[in-house]
C-alpha atoms as a PDB file:
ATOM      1  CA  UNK A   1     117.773  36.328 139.702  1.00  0.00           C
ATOM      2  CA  UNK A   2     116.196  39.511 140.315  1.00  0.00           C
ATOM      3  CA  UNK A   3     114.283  40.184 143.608  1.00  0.00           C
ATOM      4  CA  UNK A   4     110.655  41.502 143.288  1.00  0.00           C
ATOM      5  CA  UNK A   5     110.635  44.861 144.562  1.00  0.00           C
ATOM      6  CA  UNK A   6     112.995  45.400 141.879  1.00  0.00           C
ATOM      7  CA  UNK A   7     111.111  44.108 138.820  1.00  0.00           C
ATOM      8  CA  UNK A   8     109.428  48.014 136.763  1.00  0.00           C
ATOM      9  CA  UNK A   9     106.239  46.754 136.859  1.00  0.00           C
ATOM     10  CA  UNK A  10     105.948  45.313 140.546  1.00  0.00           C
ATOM     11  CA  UNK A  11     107.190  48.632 141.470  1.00  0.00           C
ATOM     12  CA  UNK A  12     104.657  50.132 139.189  1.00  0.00           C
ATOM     13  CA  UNK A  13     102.002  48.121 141.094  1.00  0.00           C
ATOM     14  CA  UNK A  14     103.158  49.407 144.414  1.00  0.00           C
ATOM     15  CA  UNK A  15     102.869  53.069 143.633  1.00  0.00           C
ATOM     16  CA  UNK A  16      99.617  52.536 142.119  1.00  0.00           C
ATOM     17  CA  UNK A  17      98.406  50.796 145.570  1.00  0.00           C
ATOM     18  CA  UNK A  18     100.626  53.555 147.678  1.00  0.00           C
ATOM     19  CA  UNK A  19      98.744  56.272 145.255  1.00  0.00           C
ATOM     20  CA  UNK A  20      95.279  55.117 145.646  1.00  0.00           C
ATOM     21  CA  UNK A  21      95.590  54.057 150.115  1.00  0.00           C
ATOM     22  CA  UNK A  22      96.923  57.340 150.304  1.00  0.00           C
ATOM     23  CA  UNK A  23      94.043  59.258 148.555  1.00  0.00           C
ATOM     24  CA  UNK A  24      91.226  57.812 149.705  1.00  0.00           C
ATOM     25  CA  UNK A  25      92.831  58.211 153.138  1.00  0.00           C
ATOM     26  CA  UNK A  26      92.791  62.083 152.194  1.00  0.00           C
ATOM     27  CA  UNK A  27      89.416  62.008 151.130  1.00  0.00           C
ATOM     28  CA  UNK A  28      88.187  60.138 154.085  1.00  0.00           C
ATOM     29  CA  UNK A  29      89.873  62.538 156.496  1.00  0.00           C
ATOM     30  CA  UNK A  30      88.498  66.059 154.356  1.00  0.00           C
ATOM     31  CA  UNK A  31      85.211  64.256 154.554  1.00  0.00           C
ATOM     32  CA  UNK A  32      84.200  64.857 151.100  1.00  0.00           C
ATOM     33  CA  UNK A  33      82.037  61.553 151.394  1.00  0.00           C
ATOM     34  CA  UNK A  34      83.200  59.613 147.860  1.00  0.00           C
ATOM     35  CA  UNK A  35      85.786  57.325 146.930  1.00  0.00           C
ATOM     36  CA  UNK A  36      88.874  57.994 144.612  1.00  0.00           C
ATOM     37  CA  UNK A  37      86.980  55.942 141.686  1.00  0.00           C
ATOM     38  CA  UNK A  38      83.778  58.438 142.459  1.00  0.00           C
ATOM     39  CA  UNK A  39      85.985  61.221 141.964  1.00  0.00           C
ATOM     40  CA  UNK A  40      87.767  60.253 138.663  1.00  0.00           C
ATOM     41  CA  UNK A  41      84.270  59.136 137.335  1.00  0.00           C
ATOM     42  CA  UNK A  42      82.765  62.757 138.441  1.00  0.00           C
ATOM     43  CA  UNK A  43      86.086  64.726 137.239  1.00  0.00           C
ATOM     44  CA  UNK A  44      85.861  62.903 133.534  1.00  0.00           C
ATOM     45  CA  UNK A  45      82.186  63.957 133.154  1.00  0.00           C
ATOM     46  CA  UNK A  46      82.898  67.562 134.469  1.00  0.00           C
ATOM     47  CA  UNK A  47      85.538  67.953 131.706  1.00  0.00           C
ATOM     48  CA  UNK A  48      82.952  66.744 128.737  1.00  0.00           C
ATOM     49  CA  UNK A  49      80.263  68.254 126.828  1.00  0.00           C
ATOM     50  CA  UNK A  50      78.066  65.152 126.790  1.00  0.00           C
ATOM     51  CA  UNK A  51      79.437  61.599 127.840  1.00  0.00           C
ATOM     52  CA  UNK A  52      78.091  58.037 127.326  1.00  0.00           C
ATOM     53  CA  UNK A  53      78.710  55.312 129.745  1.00  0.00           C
ATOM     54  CA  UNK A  54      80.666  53.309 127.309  1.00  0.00           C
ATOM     55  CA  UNK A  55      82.856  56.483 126.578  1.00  0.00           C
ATOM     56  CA  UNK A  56      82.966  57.223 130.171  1.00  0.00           C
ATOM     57  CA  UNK A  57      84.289  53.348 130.779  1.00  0.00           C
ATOM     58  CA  UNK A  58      87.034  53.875 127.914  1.00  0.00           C
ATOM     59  CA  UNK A  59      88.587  57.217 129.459  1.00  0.00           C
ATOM     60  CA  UNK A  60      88.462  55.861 132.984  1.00  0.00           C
ATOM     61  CA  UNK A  61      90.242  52.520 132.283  1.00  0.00           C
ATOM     62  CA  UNK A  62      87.557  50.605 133.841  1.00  0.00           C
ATOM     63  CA  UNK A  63      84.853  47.663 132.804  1.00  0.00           C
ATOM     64  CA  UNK A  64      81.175  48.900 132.313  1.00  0.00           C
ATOM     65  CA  UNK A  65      80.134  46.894 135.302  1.00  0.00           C
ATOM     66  CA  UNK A  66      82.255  48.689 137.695  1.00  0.00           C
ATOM     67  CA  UNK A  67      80.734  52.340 136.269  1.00  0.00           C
ATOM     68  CA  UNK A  68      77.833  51.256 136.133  1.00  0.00           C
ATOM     69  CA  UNK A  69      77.747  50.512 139.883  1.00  0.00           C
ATOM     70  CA  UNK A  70      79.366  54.022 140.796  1.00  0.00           C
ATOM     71  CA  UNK A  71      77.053  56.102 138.439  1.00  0.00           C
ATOM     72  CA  UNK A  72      74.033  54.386 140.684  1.00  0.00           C
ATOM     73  CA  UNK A  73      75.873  55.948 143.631  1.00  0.00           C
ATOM     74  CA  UNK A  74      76.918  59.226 142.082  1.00  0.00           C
ATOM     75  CA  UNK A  75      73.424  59.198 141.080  1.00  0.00           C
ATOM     76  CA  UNK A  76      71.990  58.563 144.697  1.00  0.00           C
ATOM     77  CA  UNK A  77      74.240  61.153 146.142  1.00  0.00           C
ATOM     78  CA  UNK A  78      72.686  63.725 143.522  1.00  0.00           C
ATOM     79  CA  UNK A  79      76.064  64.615 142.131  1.00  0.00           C
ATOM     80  CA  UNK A  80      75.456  63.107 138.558  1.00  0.00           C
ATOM     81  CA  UNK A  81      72.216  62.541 136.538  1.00  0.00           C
ATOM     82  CA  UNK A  82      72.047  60.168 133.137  1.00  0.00           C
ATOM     83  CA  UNK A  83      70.008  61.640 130.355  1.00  0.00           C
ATOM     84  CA  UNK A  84      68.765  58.847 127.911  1.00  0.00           C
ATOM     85  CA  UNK A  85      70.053  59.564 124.034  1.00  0.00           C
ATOM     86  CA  UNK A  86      67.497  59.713 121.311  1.00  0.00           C
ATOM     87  CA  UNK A  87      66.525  56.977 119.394  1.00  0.00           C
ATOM     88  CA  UNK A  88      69.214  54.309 121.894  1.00  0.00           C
ATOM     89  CA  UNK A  89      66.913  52.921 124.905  1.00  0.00           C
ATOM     90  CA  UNK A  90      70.360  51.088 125.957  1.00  0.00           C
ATOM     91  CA  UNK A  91      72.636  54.438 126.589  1.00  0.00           C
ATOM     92  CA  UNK A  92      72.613  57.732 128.166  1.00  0.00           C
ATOM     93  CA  UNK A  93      74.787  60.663 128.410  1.00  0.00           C
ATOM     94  CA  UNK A  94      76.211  61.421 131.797  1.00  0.00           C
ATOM     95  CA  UNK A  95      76.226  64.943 133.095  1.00  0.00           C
ATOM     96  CA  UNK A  96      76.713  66.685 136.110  1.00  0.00           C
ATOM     97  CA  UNK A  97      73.997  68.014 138.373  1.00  0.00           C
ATOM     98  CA  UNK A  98      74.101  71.635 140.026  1.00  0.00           C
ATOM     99  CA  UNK A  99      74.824  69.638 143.108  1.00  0.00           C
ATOM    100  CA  UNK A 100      78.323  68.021 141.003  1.00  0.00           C
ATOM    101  CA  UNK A 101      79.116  70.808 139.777  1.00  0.00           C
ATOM    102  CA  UNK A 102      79.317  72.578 143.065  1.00  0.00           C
ATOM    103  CA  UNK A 103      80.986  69.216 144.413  1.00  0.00           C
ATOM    104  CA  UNK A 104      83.601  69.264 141.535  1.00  0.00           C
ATOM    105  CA  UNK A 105      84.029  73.481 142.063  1.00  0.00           C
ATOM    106  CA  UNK A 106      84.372  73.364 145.580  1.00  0.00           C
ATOM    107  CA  UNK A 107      86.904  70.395 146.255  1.00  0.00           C
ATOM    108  CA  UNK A 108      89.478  71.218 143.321  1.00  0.00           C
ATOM    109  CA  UNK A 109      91.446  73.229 145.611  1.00  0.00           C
ATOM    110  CA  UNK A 110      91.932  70.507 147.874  1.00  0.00           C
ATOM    111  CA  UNK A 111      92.427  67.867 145.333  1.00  0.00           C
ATOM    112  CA  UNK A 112      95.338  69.870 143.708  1.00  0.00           C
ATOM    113  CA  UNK A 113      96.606  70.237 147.273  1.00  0.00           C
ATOM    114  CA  UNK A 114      96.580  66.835 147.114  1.00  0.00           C
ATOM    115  CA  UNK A 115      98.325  66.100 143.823  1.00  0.00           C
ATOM    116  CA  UNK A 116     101.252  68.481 144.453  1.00  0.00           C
ATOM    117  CA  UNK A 117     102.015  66.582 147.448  1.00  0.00           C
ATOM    118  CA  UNK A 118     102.096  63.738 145.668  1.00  0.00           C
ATOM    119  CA  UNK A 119     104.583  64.665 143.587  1.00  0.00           C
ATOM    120  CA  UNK A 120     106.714  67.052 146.061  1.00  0.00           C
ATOM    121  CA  UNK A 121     110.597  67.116 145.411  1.00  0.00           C
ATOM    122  CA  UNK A 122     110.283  66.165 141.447  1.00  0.00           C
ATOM    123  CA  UNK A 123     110.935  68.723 139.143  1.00  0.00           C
ATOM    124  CA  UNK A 124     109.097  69.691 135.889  1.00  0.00           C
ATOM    125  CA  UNK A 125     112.005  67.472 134.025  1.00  0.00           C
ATOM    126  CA  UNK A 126     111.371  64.166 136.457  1.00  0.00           C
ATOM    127  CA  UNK A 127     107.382  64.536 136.435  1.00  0.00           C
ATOM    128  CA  UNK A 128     107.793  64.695 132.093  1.00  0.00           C
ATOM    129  CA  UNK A 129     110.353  61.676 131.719  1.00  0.00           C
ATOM    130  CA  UNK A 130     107.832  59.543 134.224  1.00  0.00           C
ATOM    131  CA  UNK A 131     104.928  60.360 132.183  1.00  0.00           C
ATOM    132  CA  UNK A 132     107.161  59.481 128.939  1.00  0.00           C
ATOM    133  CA  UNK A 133     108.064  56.726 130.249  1.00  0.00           C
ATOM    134  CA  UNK A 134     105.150  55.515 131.849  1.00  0.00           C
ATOM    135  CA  UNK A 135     103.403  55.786 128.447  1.00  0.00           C
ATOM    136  CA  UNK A 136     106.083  53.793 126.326  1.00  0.00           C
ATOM    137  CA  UNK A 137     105.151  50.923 128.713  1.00  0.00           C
ATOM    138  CA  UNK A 138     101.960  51.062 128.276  1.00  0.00           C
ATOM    139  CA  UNK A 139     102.537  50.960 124.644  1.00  0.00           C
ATOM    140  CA  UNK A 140     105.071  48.217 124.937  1.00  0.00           C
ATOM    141  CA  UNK A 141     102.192  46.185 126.672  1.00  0.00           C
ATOM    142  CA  UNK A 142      99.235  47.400 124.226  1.00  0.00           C
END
């Protein structure tokens, strides 16, 4: 019988915990004042043109509850604003304010800082066969 910590997936679960303790940690000691999710949801909308919620829910892997609760945030903290789309009272497009784009400009530095540490001692080869193989499971499981 095989022990836990060696089943893929519980391993797969771990990192993701590791990964996401250890960032917010970073963010909380740089001070840049959002969580991890904050971040992903303001990164997503910096890289699109124009961005509903629903879209914005798909490409972040999370339920339209949960965004809906960090846009009100985002929005608070004057880093995002949501436009309402013509002729659809129930959705908006999501864009950055001047204030989120100066967020997003001024932290990338630190947040690729960030990444490469996460992923110090792999080489180009490793970092490519994870992602590979990271994606066949998700496909497996799809």
């Amino acid at each position: 019988m095989q022990r836990i910590e060696d089943v893929i997936l519980f391993q797969i679960d771990w990192t993701s915990k590791v990964s996401k303790q250890y960032s917010q940690s970073e963010f909380d000691r740089l001070c840049l004042g959002i969580t991890v999710e904050q971040w992903i949801i303001l990164k997503i909308v910096s890289e699109s043109t124009a961005v509903s919620q629903r879209e914005l829910a798909n490409k972040s892997h999370r339920d339209p509850a949960s965004i809906t609760r960090t846009l009100d945030i985002l929005e608070k903290k004057g880093l995002l604003i949501r436009e309402a789309i013509p002729d659809n009272r129930r959705a908006y497009n999501i864009g950055l304010t001047k204030k989120g784009e100066k967020f997003i400009k001024n932290n990338m530095e630190l947040i690729n800082i960030h990444r490469a540490n996460s992923i110090k001692g792999l080489s180009k080869e490793e970092i490519g066969t994870l992602s590979e193989i990271l994606g066949k499971i998700r496909k497996n499981m799809s």
